[in-house]
Structure formats: C-alpha cells, structure tokens
C-alpha atoms as a PDB file:
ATOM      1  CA  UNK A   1     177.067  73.789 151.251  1.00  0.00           C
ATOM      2  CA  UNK A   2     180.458  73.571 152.089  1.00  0.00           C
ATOM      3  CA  UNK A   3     181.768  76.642 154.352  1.00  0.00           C
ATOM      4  CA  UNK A   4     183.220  79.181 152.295  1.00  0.00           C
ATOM      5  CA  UNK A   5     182.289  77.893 149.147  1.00  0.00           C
ATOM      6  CA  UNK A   6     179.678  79.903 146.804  1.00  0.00           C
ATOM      7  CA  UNK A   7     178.190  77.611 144.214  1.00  0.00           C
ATOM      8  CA  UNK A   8     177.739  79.955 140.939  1.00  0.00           C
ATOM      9  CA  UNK A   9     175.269  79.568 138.649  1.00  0.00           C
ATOM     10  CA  UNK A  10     176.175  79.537 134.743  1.00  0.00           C
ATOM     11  CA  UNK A  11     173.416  80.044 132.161  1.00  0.00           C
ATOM     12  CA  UNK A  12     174.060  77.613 128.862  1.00  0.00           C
ATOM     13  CA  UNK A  13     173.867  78.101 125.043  1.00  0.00           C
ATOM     14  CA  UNK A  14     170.624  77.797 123.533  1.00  0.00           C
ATOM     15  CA  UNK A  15     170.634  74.950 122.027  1.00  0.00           C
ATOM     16  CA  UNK A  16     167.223  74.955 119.975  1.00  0.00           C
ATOM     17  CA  UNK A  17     166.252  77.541 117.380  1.00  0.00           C
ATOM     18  CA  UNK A  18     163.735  80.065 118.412  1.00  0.00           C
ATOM     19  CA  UNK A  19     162.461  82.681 116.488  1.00  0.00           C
ATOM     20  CA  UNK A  20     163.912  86.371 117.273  1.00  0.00           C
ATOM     21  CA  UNK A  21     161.053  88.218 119.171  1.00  0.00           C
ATOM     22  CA  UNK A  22     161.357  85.317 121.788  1.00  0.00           C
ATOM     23  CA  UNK A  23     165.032  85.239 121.208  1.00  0.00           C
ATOM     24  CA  UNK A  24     165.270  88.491 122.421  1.00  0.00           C
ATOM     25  CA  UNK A  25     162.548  88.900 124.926  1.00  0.00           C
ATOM     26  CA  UNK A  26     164.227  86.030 126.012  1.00  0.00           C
ATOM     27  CA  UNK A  27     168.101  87.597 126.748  1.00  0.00           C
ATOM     28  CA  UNK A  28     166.298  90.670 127.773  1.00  0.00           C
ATOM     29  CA  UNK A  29     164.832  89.080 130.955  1.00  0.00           C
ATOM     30  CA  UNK A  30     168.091  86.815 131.839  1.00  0.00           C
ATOM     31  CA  UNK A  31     170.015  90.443 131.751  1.00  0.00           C
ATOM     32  CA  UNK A  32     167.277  92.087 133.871  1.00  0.00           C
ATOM     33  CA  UNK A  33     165.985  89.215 136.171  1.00  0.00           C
ATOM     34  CA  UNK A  34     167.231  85.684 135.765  1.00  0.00           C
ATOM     35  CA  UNK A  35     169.815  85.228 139.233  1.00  0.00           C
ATOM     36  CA  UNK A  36     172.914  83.580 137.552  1.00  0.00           C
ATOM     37  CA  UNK A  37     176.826  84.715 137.812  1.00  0.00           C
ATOM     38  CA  UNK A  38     177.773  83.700 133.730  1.00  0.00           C
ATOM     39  CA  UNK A  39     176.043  83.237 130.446  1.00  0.00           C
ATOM     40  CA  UNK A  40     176.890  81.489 127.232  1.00  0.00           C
ATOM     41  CA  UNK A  41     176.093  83.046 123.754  1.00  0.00           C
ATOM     42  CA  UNK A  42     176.014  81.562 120.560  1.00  0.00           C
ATOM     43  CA  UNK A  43     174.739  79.216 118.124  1.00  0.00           C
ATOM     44  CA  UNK A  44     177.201  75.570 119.338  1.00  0.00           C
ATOM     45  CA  UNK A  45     175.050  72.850 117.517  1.00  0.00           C
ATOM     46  CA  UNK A  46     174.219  73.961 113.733  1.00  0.00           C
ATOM     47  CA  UNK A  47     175.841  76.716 111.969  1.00  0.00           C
ATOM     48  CA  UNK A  48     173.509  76.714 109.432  1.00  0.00           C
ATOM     49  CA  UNK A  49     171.477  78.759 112.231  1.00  0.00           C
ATOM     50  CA  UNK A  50     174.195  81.252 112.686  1.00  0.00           C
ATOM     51  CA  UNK A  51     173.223  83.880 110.866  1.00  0.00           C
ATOM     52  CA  UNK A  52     169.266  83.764 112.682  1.00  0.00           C
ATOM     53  CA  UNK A  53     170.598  85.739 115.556  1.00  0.00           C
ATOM     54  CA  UNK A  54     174.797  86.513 114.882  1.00  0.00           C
ATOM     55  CA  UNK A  55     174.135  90.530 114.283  1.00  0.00           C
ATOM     56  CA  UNK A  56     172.037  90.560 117.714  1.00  0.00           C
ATOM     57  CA  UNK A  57     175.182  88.929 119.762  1.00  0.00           C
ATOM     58  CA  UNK A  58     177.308  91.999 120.132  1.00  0.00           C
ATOM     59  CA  UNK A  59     174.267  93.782 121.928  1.00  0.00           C
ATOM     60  CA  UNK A  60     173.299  90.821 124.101  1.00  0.00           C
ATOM     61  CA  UNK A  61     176.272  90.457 125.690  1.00  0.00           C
ATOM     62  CA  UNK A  62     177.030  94.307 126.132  1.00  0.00           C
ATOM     63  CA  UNK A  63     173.695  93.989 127.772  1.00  0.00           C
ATOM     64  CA  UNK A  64     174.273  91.171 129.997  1.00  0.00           C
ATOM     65  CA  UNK A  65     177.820  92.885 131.058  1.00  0.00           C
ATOM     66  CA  UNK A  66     175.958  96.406 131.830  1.00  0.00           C
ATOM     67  CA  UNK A  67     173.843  94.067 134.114  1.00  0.00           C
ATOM     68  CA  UNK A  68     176.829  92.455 135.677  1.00  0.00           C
ATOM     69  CA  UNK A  69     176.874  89.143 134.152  1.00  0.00           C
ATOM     70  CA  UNK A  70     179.994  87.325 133.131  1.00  0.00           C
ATOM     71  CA  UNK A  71     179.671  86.629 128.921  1.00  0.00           C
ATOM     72  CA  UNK A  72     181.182  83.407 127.309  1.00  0.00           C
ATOM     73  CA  UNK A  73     181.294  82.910 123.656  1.00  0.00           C
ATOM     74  CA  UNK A  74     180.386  79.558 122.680  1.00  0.00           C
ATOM     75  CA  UNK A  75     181.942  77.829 119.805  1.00  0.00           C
ATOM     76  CA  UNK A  76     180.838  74.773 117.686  1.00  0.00           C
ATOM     77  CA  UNK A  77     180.464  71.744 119.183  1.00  0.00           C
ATOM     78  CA  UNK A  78     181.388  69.773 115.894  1.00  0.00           C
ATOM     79  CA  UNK A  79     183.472  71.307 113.148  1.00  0.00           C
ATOM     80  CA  UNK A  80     183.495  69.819 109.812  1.00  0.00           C
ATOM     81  CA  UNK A  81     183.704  72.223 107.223  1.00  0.00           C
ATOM     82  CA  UNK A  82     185.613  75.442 106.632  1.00  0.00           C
ATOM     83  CA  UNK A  83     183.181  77.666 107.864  1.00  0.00           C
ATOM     84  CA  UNK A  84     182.902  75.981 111.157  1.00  0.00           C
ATOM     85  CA  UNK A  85     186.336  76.142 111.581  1.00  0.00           C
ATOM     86  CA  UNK A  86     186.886  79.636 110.478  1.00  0.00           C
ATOM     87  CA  UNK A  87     184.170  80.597 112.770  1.00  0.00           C
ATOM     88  CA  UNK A  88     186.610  79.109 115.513  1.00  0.00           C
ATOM     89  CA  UNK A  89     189.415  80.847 115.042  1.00  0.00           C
ATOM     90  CA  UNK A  90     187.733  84.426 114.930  1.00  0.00           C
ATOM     91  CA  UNK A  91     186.301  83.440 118.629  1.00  0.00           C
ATOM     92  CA  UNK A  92     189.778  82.492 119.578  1.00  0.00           C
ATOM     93  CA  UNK A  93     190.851  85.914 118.641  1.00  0.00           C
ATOM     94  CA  UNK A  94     188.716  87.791 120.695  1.00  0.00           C
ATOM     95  CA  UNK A  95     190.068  89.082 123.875  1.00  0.00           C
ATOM     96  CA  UNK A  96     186.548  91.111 125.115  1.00  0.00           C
ATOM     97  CA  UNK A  97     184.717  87.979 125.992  1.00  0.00           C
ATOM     98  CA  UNK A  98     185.949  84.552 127.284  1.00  0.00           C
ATOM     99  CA  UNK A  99     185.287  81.680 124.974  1.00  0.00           C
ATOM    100  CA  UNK A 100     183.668  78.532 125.743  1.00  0.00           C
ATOM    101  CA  UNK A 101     185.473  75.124 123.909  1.00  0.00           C
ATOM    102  CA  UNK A 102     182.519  73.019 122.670  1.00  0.00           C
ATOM    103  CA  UNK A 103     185.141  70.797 121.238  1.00  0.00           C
ATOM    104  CA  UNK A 104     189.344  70.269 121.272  1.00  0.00           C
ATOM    105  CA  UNK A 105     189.893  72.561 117.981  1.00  0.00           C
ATOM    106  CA  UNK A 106     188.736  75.184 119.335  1.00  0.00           C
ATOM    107  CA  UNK A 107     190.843  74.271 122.993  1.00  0.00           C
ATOM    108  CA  UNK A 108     194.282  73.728 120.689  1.00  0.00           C
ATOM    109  CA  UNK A 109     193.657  77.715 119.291  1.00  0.00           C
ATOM    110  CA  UNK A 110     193.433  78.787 122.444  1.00  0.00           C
ATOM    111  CA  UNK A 111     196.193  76.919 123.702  1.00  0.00           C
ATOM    112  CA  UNK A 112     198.368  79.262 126.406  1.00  0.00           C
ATOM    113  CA  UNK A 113     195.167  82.006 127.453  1.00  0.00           C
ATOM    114  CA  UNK A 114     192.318  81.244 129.650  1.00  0.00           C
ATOM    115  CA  UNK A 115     189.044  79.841 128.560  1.00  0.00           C
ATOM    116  CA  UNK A 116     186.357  77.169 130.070  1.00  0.00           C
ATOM    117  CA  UNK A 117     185.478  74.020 128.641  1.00  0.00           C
ATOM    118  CA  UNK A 118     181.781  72.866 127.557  1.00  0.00           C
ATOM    119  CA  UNK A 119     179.691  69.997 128.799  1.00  0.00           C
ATOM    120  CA  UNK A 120     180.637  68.022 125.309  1.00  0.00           C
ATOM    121  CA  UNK A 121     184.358  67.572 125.649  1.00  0.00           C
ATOM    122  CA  UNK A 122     185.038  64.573 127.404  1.00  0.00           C
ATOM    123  CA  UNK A 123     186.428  65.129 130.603  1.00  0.00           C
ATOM    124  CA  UNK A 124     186.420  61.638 131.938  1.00  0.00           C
ATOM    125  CA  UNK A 125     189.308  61.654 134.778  1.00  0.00           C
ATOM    126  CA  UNK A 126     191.449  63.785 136.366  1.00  0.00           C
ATOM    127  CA  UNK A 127     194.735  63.617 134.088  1.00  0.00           C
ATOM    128  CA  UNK A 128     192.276  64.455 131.103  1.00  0.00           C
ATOM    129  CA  UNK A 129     191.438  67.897 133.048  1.00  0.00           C
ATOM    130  CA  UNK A 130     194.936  68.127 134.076  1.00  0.00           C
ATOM    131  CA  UNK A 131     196.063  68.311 130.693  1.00  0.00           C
ATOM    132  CA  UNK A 132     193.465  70.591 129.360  1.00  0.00           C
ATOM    133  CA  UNK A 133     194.406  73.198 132.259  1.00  0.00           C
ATOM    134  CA  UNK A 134     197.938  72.986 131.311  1.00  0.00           C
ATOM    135  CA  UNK A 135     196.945  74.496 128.012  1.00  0.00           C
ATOM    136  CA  UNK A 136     194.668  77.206 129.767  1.00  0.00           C
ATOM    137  CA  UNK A 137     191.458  75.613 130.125  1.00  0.00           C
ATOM    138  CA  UNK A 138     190.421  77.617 134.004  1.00  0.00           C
ATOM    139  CA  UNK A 139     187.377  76.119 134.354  1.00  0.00           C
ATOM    140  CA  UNK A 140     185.616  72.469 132.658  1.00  0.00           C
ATOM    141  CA  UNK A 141     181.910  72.234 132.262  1.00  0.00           C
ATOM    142  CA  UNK A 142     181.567  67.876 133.259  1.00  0.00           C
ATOM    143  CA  UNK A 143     179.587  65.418 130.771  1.00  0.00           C
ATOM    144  CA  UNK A 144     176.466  65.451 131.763  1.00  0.00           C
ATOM    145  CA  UNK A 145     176.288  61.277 131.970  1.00  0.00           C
ATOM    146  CA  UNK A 146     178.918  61.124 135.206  1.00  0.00           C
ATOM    147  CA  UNK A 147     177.459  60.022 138.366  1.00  0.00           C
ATOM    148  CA  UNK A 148     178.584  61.978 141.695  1.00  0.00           C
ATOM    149  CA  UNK A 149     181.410  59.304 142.229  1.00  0.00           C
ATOM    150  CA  UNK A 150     183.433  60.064 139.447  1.00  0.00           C
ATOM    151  CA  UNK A 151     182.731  63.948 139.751  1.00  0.00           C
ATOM    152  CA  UNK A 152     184.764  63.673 143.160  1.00  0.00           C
ATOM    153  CA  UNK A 153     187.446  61.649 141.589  1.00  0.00           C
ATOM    154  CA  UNK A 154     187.927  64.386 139.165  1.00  0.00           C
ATOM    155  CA  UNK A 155     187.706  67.517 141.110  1.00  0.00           C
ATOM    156  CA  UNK A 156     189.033  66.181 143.927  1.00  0.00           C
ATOM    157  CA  UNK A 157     192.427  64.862 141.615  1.00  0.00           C
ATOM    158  CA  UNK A 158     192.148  68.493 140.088  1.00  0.00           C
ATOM    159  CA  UNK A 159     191.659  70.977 142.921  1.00  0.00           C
ATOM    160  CA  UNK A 160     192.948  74.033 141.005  1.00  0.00           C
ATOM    161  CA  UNK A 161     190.235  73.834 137.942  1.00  0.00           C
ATOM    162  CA  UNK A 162     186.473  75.218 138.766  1.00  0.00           C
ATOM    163  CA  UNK A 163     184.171  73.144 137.566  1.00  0.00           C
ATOM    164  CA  UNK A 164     180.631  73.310 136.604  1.00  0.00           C
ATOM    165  CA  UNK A 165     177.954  70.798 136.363  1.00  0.00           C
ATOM    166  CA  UNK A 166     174.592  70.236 133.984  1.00  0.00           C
ATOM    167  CA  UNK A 167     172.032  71.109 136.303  1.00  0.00           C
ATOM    168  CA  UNK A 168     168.774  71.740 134.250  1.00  0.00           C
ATOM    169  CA  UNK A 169     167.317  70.986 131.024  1.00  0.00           C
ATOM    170  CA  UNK A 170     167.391  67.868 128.251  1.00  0.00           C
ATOM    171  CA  UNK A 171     170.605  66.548 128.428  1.00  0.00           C
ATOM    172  CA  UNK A 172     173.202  66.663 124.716  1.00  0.00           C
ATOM    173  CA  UNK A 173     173.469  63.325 124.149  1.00  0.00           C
ATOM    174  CA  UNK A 174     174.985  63.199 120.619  1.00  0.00           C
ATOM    175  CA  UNK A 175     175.648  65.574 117.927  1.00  0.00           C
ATOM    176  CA  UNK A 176     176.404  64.425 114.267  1.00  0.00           C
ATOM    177  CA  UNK A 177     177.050  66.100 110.624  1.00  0.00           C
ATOM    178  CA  UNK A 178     173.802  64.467 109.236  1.00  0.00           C
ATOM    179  CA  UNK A 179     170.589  66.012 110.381  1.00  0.00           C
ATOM    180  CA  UNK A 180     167.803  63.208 112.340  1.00  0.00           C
ATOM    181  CA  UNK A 181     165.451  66.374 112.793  1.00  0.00           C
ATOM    182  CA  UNK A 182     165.096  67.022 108.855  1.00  0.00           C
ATOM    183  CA  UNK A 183     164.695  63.697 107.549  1.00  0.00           C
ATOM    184  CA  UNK A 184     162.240  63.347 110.251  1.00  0.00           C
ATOM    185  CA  UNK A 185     160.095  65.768 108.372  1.00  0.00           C
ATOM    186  CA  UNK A 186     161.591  64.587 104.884  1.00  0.00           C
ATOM    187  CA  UNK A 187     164.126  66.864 104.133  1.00  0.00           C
ATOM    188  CA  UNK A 188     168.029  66.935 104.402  1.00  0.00           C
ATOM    189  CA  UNK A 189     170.568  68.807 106.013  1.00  0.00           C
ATOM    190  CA  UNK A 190     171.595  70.874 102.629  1.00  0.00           C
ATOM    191  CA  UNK A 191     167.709  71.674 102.413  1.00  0.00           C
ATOM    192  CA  UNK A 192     166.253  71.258 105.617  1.00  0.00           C
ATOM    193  CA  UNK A 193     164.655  74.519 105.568  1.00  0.00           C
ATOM    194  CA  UNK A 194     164.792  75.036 108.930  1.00  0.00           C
ATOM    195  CA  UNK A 195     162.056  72.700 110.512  1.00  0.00           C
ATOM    196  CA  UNK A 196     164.086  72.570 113.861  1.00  0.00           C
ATOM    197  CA  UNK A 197     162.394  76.057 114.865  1.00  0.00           C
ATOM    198  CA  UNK A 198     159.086  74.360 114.515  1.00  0.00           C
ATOM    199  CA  UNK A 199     159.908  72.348 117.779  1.00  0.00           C
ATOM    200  CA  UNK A 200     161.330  74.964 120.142  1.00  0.00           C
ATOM    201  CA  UNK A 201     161.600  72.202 122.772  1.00  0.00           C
ATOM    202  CA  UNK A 202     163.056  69.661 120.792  1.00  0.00           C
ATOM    203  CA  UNK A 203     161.220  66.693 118.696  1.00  0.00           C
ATOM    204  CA  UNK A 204     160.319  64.306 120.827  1.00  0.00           C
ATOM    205  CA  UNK A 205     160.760  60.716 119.352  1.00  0.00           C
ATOM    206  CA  UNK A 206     158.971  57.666 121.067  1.00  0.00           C
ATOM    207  CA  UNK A 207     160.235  53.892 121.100  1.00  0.00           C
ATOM    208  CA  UNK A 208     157.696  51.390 118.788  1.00  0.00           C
ATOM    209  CA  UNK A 209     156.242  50.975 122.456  1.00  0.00           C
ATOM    210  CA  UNK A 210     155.548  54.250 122.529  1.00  0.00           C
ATOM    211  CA  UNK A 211     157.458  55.106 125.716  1.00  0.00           C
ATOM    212  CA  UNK A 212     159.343  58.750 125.166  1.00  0.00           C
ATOM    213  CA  UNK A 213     162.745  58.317 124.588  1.00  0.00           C
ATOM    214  CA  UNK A 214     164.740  60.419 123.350  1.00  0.00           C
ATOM    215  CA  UNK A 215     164.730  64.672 121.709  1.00  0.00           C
ATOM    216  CA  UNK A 216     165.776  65.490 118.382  1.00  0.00           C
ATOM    217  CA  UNK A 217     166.785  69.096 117.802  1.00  0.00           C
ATOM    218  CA  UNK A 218     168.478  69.311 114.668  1.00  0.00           C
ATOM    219  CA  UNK A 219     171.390  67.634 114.218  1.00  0.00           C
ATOM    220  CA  UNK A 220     171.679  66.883 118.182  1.00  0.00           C
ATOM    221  CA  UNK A 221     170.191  64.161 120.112  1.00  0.00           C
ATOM    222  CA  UNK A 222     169.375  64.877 123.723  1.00  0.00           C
ATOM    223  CA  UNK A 223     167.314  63.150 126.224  1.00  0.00           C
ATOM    224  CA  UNK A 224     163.241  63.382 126.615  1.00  0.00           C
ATOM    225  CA  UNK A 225     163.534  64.418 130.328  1.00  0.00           C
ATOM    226  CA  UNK A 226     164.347  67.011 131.699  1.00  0.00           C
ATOM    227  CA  UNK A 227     167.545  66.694 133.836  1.00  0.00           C
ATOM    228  CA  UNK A 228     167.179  68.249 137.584  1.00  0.00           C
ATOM    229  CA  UNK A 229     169.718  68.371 139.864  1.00  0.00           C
ATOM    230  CA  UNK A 230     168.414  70.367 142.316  1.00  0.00           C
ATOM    231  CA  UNK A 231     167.933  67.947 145.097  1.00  0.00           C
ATOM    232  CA  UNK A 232     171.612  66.975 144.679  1.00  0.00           C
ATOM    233  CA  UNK A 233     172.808  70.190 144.926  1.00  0.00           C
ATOM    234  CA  UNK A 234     174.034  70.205 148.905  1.00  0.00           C
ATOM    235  CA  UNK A 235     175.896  66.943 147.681  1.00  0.00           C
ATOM    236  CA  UNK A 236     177.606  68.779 144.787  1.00  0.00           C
ATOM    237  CA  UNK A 237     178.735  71.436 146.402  1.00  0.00           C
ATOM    238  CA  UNK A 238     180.153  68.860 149.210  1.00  0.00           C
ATOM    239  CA  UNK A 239     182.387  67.572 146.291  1.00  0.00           C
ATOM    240  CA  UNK A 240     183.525  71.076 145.727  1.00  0.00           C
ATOM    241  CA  UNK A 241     181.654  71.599 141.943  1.00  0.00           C
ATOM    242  CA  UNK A 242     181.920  75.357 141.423  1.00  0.00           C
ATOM    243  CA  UNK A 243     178.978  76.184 139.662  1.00  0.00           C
ATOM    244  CA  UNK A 244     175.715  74.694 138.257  1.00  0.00           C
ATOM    245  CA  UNK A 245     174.884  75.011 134.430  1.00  0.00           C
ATOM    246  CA  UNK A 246     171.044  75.400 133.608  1.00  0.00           C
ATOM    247  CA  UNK A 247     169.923  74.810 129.848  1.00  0.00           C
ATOM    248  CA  UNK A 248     167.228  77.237 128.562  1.00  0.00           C
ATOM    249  CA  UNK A 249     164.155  75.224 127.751  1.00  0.00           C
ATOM    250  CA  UNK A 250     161.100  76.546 127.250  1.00  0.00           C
ATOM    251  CA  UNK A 251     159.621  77.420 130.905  1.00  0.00           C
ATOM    252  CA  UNK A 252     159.724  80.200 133.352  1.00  0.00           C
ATOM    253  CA  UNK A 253     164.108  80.249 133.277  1.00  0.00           C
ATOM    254  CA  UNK A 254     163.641  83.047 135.699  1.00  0.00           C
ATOM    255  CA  UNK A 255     162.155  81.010 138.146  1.00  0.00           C
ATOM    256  CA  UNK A 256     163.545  78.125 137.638  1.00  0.00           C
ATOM    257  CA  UNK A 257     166.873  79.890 138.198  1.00  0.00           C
ATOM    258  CA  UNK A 258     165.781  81.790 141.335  1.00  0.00           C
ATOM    259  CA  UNK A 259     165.175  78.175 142.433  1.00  0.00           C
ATOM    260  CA  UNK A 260     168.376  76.965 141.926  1.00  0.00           C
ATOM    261  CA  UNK A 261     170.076  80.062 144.155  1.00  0.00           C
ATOM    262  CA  UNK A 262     167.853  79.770 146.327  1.00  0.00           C
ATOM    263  CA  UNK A 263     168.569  76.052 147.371  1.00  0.00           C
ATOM    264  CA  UNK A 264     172.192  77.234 146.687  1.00  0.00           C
ATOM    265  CA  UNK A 265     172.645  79.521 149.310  1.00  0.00           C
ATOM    266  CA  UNK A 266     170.783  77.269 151.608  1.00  0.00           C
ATOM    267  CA  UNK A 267     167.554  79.264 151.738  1.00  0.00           C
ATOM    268  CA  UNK A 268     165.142  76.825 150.433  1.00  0.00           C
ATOM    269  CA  UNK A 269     165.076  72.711 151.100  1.00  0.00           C
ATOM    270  CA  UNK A 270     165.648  71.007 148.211  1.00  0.00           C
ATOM    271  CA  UNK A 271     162.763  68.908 148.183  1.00  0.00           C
ATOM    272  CA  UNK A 272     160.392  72.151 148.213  1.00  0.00           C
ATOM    273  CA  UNK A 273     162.338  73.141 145.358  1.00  0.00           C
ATOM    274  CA  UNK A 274     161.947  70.077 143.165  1.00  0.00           C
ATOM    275  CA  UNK A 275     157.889  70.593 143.529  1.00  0.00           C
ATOM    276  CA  UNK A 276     157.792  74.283 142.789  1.00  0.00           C
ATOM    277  CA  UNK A 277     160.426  73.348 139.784  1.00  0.00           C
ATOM    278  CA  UNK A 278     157.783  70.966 138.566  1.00  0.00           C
ATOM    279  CA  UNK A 279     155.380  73.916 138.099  1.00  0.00           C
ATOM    280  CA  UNK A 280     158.128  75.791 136.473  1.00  0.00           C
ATOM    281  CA  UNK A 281     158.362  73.412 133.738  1.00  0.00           C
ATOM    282  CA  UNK A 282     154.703  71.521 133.758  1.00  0.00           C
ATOM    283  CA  UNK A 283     155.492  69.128 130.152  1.00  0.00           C
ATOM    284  CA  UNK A 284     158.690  67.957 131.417  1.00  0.00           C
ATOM    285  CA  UNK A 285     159.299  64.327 133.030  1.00  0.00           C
ATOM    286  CA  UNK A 286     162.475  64.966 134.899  1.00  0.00           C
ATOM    287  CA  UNK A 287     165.510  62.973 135.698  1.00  0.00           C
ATOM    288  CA  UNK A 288     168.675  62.742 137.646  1.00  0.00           C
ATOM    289  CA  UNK A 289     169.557  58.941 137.111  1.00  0.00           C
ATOM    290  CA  UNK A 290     173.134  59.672 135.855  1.00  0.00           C
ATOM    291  CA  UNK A 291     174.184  61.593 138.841  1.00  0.00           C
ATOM    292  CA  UNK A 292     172.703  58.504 140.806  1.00  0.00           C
ATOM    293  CA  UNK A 293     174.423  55.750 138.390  1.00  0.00           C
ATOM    294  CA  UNK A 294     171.611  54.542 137.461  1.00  0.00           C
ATOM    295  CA  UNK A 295     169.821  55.132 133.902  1.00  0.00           C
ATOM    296  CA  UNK A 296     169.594  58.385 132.890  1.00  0.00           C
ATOM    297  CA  UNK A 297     166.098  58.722 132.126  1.00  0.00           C
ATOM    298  CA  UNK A 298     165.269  58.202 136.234  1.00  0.00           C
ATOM    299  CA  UNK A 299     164.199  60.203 138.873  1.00  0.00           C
ATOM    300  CA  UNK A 300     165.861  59.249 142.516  1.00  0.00           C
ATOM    301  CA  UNK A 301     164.374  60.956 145.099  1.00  0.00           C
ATOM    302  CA  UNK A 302     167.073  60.379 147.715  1.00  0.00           C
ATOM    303  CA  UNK A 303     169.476  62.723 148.281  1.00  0.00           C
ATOM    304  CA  UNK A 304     173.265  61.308 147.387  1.00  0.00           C
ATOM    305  CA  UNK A 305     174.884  61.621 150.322  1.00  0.00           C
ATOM    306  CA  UNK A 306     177.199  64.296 151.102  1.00  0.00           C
ATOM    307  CA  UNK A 307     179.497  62.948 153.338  1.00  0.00           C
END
C-alpha cells in the first residue's frame, strides 16, 4: 500500500430484498462487528420496496453512528415517477447524514454541499469527475466495468476527489423501469407481488447452453459472479483509490470484510485471502475480469502490477 495512504472500506446498499428479521440481524452485526469506515442505507433499485424497511432507517443509522461508522443515505438509482423524485429531494434536504447520488437528479439538488457519488453514475474520465466535484460531489464511487488503466487516468487527472472502488459482490449491470424478475415468474411490475424477496441472492438466469450468465434482482440486472478484488488490492491502492466498496450478498459479510482490512493494512497476502474468501461465500463463482480488461465474468489470478 502506498506510504501514508489508508485504504477505507465502504459498506454498499442492499441491493436485494430480504425479509426484516435478517434485515435487521443483518445491520445489527455490521454496527457491532463488520470492520468497515462507511455504510450506505436505503432502498436505490425499486421503490416499490421502500416502505419494507423505511421506518427501521432512522434507528440503523443512529446505531451504526453510536458504533462509529460513517452513514450515507442512498438515493434512487433511476427516477421515473413522482414519488421517486420526491423521495430525492427530501434526502437532499437532510443535513444529519451525507447522501449518496445513485443518479445526476439527485447530484443537480445537491448542487453547492458535499455528497459522494454511487457506482451507477458514469464516471468515465477525469473532466466527467472534475465537473461533478465542482458541484460538490467529495468523493465518486467508479463503474464497476473499468479496468485498473483507466482508474489511474481518472484519479490520477483528479487528485483532489477520494474515490472508491466495487470490491465485492455481483456487479449492477443495468437497471430499467420494467421489471425482468416479475415476468420471470409471470407477473408485472404494477403487480409483481414482491417475488424478488424469494431470491435473496438474486435470480440467476442461464444462457440456452446453460452456462450462468447473468442475476436478475428485480428490476436490476447484475452479473452471476461474484466480483473480488481482493488480490488487486496492493495495485489499487498504488493508483491512489481511497476506499473499497463491498456489496452485501448473502455470506459471512463479517468475514469477508475482516478479509478485506486485513489484506488492506498489509497483514494478510492476498492470495491467502482469495482462498479463505472462497469459504466465505461457498455458491459464488468469482470474477475480476474488468479490472484486468478482459471479460467480466473472469477470474485472473495475477496480480496487476503496481508499479
């Protein structure tokens, strides 16, 4: 790791729908035992689900403060209706709790006071993050699809913004207003009765060949693997990213975060890491293709380099 440079660790939205006891069992342990700096609550990819969990927010993240962890708000990552957007300007009121962009609406009402960007805004070069910054973005979340080249284009053409990088977990591909999950199961969106909490993990769907290709989880399409970063993290923190994001899925977070700090702060090789990481998460393939500019969906053992 580069000398005097602490890599952070950021804990995502949940993107799936889980039912409420494991919900809250769930923010109970990150506030008590999972070893990252921030954490990002809120329902980003269907606001149908909003109300499954909205009256428990307020005590989560007075809970993860108590415990001395740094609370982002998440907001929608596709607004279409006037809920949606409604929903983003009461988060861009709030001054208790930094807010998390998931998409440029919610960046224009916060245009002028600090906030972070999510992993779905497209932050493609460094003029792009230049300009957000100038309207008060402090720190920008990367797309999940860049390889390590373009990262140190970005950051390195950007030096005052932190940024953060997908580290962990199926990686948001797509999100659209019509629902792939419910007419999966043959339902609609206006109807769809909620079928995405029947696959806590996401839907997996499978190519005619049946090869595993892709997840569905509601109106979101993300990847079948799992993405791990974690033997490219001495190489990330070369290029100066500022902290690593991990996605809940469902697997021992805990330990799969201890993990990550762990090879952060240089106390555990890599390598080791990826092994114990695959007994964290046991049903996962994982990947780290994009990072390596190849396709996605690959694991590269070799370390990029980080010179």
């Amino acid at each position: 790791m580069a000398a005097g440079h602490r890599i952070g660790l950021t804990l995502g939205p949940l993107l799936y729908l889980w039912d409420q006891p494991s919900w809250s069992d769930f923010y109970r342990r990150v506030a008590d035992e999972v070893e990252v700096d921030t954490v990002v609550l809120g329902e980003i990819v269907c606001s149908k689900r909003d109300h499954f969990h909205a009256g428990a927010i307020e005590r989560i993240a007075e809970r993860l403060t108590a415990a001395g962890k740094r609370v982002r708000l998440g907001s929608p990552a596709l607004v279409t209706i006037e809920r949606e957007a409604k929903t983003v300007r009461q988060l861009a009121a709030r001054s208790d709790y930094e807010l998390e962009a998931g998409e440029l609406s919610a960046h224009a009402a916060m245009e002028g006071r600090p906030h972070a960007i999510g992993p779905l805004v497209n932050v493609y070069n460094a003029p792009t993050a230049k300009v957000l910054a100038a309207r008060g973005a402090v720190s920008i979340c990367l797309p999940p699809e860049l390889p390590l080249a373009s990262m140190r284009s970005i950051i390195a053409g950007a030096p005052d913004i932190a940024f953060e990088v997908f580290a962990f977990g199926k990686v948001p591909l797509a999100i659209s207003a019509r629902c792939a999950h419910a007419r999966n199961k043959g339902l609609v969106k206006d109807n769809c009765q909620f079928v995405c909490g029947e696959d806590p993990d996401g839907l997996p769907v499978d190519t005619l060949d049946g090869q595993h290709f892709l997840a569905l989880n509601g109106v979101q399409t993300m990847s079948s693997t799992c993405q791990s970063l974690i033997t490219d993290v001495p190489a990330l923190a070369d290029a100066g990213v500022r902290s690593l994001r991990l996605s809940p899925q469902v697997c021992d977070m805990v330990r799969v975060a201890g993990l990550f700090r762990s090879v952060a702060d240089g106390r555990l090789e890599p390598e080791a890491a990826h092994s114990q990481l695959k007994q964290c998460y046991p049903t996962a393939a994982f990947s780290n293709g994009f990072l390596h500019a190849v396709p996605g969906h690959r694991l590269i053992g070799d370390r990029l380099s980080a010179l």
